[in-house]
Protein backbone atom coordinates (compact mmCIF):
# COMPACT_ATOMS: atom_id res chain seq x y z
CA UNK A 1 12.66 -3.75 16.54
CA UNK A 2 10.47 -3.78 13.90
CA UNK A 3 10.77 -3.08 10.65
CA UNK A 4 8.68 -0.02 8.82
CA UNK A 5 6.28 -1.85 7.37
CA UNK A 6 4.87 -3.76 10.68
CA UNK A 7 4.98 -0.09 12.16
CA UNK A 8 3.04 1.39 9.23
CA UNK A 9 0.74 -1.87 9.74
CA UNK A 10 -0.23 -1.36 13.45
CA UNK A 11 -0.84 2.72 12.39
CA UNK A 12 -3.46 0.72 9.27
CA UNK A 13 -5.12 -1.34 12.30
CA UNK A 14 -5.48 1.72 14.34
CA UNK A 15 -7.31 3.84 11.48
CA UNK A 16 -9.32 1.03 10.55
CA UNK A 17 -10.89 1.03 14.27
CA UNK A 18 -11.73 4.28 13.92
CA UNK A 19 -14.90 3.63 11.59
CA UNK A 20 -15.51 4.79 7.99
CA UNK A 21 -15.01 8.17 8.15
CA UNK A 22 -15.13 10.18 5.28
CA UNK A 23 -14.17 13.73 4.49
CA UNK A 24 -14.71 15.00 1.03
CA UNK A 25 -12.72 18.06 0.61
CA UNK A 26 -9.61 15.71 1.69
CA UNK A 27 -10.81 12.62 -0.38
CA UNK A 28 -13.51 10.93 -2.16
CA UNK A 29 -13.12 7.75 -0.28
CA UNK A 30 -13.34 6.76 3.62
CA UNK A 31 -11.18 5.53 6.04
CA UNK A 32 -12.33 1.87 4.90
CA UNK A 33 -11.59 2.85 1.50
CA UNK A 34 -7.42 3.41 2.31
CA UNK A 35 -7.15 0.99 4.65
CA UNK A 36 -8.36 -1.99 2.10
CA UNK A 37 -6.47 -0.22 -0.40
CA UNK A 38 -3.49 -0.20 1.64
CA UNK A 39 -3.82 -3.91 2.42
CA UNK A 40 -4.32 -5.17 -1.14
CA UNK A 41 -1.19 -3.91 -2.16
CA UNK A 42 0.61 -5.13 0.93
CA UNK A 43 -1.08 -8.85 0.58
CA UNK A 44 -0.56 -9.29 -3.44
CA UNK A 45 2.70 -7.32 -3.65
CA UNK A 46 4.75 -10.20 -1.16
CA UNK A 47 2.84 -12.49 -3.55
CA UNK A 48 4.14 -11.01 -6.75
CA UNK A 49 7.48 -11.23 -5.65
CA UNK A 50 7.03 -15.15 -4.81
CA UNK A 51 6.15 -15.87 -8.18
CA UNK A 52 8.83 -13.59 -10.14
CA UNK A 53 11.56 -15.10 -12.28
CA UNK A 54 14.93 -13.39 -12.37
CA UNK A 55 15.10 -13.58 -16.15
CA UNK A 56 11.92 -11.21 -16.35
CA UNK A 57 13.61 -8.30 -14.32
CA UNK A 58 12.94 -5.23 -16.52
CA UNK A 59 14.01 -1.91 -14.67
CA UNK A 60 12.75 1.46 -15.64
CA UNK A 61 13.96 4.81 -15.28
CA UNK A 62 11.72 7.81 -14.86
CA UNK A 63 11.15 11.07 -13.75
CA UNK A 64 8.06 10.49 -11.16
CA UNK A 65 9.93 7.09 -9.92
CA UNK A 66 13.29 9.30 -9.40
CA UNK A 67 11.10 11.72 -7.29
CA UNK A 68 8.77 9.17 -5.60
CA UNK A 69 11.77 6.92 -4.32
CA UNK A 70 14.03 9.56 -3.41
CA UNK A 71 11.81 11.54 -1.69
CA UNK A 72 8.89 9.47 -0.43
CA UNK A 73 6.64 11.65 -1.84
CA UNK A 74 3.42 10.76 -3.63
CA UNK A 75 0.96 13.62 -5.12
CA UNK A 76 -2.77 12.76 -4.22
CA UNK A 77 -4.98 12.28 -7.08
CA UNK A 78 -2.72 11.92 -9.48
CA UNK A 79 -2.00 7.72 -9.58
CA UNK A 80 -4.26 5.51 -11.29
CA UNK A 81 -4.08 2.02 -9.29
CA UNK A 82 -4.60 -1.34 -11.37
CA UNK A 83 -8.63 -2.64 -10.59
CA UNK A 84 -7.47 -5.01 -8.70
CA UNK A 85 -6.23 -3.13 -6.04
CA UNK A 86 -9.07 -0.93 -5.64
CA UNK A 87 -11.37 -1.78 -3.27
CA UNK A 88 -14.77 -3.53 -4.06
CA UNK A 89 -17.98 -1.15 -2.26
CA UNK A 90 -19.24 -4.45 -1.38
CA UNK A 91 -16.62 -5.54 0.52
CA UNK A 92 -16.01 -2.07 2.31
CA UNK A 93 -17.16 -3.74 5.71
CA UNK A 94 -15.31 -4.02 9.09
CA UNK A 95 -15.77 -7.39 8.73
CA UNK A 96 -14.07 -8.29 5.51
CA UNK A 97 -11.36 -5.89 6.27
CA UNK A 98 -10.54 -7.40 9.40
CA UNK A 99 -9.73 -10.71 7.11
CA UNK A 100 -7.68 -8.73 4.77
CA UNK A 101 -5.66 -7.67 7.43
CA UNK A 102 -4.58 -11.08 8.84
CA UNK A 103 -3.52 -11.85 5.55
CA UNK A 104 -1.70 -8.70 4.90
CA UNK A 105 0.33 -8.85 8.41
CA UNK A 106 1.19 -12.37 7.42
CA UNK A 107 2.11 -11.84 3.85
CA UNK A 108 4.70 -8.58 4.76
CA UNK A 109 6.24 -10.98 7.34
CA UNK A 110 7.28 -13.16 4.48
CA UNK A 111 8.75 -10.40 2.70
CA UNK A 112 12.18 -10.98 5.15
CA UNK A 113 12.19 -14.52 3.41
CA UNK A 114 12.24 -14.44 -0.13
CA UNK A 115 15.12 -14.15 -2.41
CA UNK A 116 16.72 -10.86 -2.85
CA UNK A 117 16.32 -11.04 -6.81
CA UNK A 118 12.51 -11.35 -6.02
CA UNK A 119 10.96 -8.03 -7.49
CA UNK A 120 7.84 -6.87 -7.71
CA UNK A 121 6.44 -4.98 -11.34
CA UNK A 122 4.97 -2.08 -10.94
CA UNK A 123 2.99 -0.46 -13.80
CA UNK A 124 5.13 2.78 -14.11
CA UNK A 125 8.54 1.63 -12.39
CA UNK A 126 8.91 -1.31 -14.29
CA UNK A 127 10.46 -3.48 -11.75
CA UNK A 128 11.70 -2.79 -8.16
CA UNK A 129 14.10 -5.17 -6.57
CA UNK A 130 13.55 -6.21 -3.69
CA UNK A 131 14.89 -3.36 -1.76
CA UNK A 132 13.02 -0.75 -3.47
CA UNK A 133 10.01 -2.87 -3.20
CA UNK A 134 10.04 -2.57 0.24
CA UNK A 135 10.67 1.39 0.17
CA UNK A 136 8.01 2.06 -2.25
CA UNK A 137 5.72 0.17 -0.41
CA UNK A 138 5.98 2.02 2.65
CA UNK A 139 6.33 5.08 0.53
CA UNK A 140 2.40 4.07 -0.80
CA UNK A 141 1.36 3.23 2.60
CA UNK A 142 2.24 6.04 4.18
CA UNK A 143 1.04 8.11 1.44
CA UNK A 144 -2.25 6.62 2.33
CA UNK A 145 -1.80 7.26 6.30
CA UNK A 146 -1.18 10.73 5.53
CA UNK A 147 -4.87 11.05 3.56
CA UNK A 148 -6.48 8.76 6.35
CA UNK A 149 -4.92 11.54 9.34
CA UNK A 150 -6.21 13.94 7.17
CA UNK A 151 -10.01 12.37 7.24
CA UNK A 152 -9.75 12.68 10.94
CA UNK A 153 -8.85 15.55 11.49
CA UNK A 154 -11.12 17.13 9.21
CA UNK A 155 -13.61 14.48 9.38
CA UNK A 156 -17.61 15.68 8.80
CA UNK A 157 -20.14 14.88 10.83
């Protein structure tokens, strides 16, 4: 069986063959736009994790993380992602995406393998174990899905 991320992977394949599409009154940004977004997070987060030390584990405790984690929801507009994670115009092409997708399926297949005192930091959680790493990180990519199924179904010609 596999586990929610791969499924939530195959559903980010299956947008990103649907083209750019774009649909303004449900986001400024395309298909292309989520999808990369989506994958940057799920290539550098597995990454993050690789390279954390135990002795730097610094948990927060908030209202929106309370919310977020416990209910997998996610307001739109209302997150500010790091600038690394956004996606470069450039590089908002089927082709580079296609690349950024091997190495996302590849690095959330590692994520089985690493330590469970690997965490990730995340600018307003503070850091997520391991566990909650992997819940808010199909909480953010299904928040994404949910704009992209939007885009089609409202999509402009």
């Amino acid at each position: 069986m596999k586990n929610p991320l791969q499924k939530q992977f195959d559903q980010l394949e299956s947008y990103f063959e649907k083209g750019d599409l774009v649909a303004p009154s449900v986001s400024a940004q395309g298909i292309y736009w989520h999808v990369d977004h989506s994958l940057r997070i799920l290539e550098g987060v597995p990454e993050m994790m690789r390279q954390s030390k135990p002795e730097d584990y610094k948990p927060k405790s908030s209202l929106i993380k309370f919310v977020i984690m416990n209910t997998g929801w996610m307001p739109r507009g209302k997150g500010k992602s790091p600038k690394h994670v956004l996606p470069e115009d450039h590089l908002l092409d089927k082709e580079h995406i296609a690349r950024r997708m091997d190495h996302a399926f590849h690095q959330i297949n590692t994520i089985k393998d690493l330590d469970d005192d690997s965490f990730m930091r995340h600018p307003l959680f503070g850091s997520l174990n391991k566990k909650e790493t992997v819940k808010f990180l199909t909480i953010h990519t299904n928040h994404h899905l949910k704009i992209m199924r939007d885009i089609v179904n409202k999509k402009v010609s």
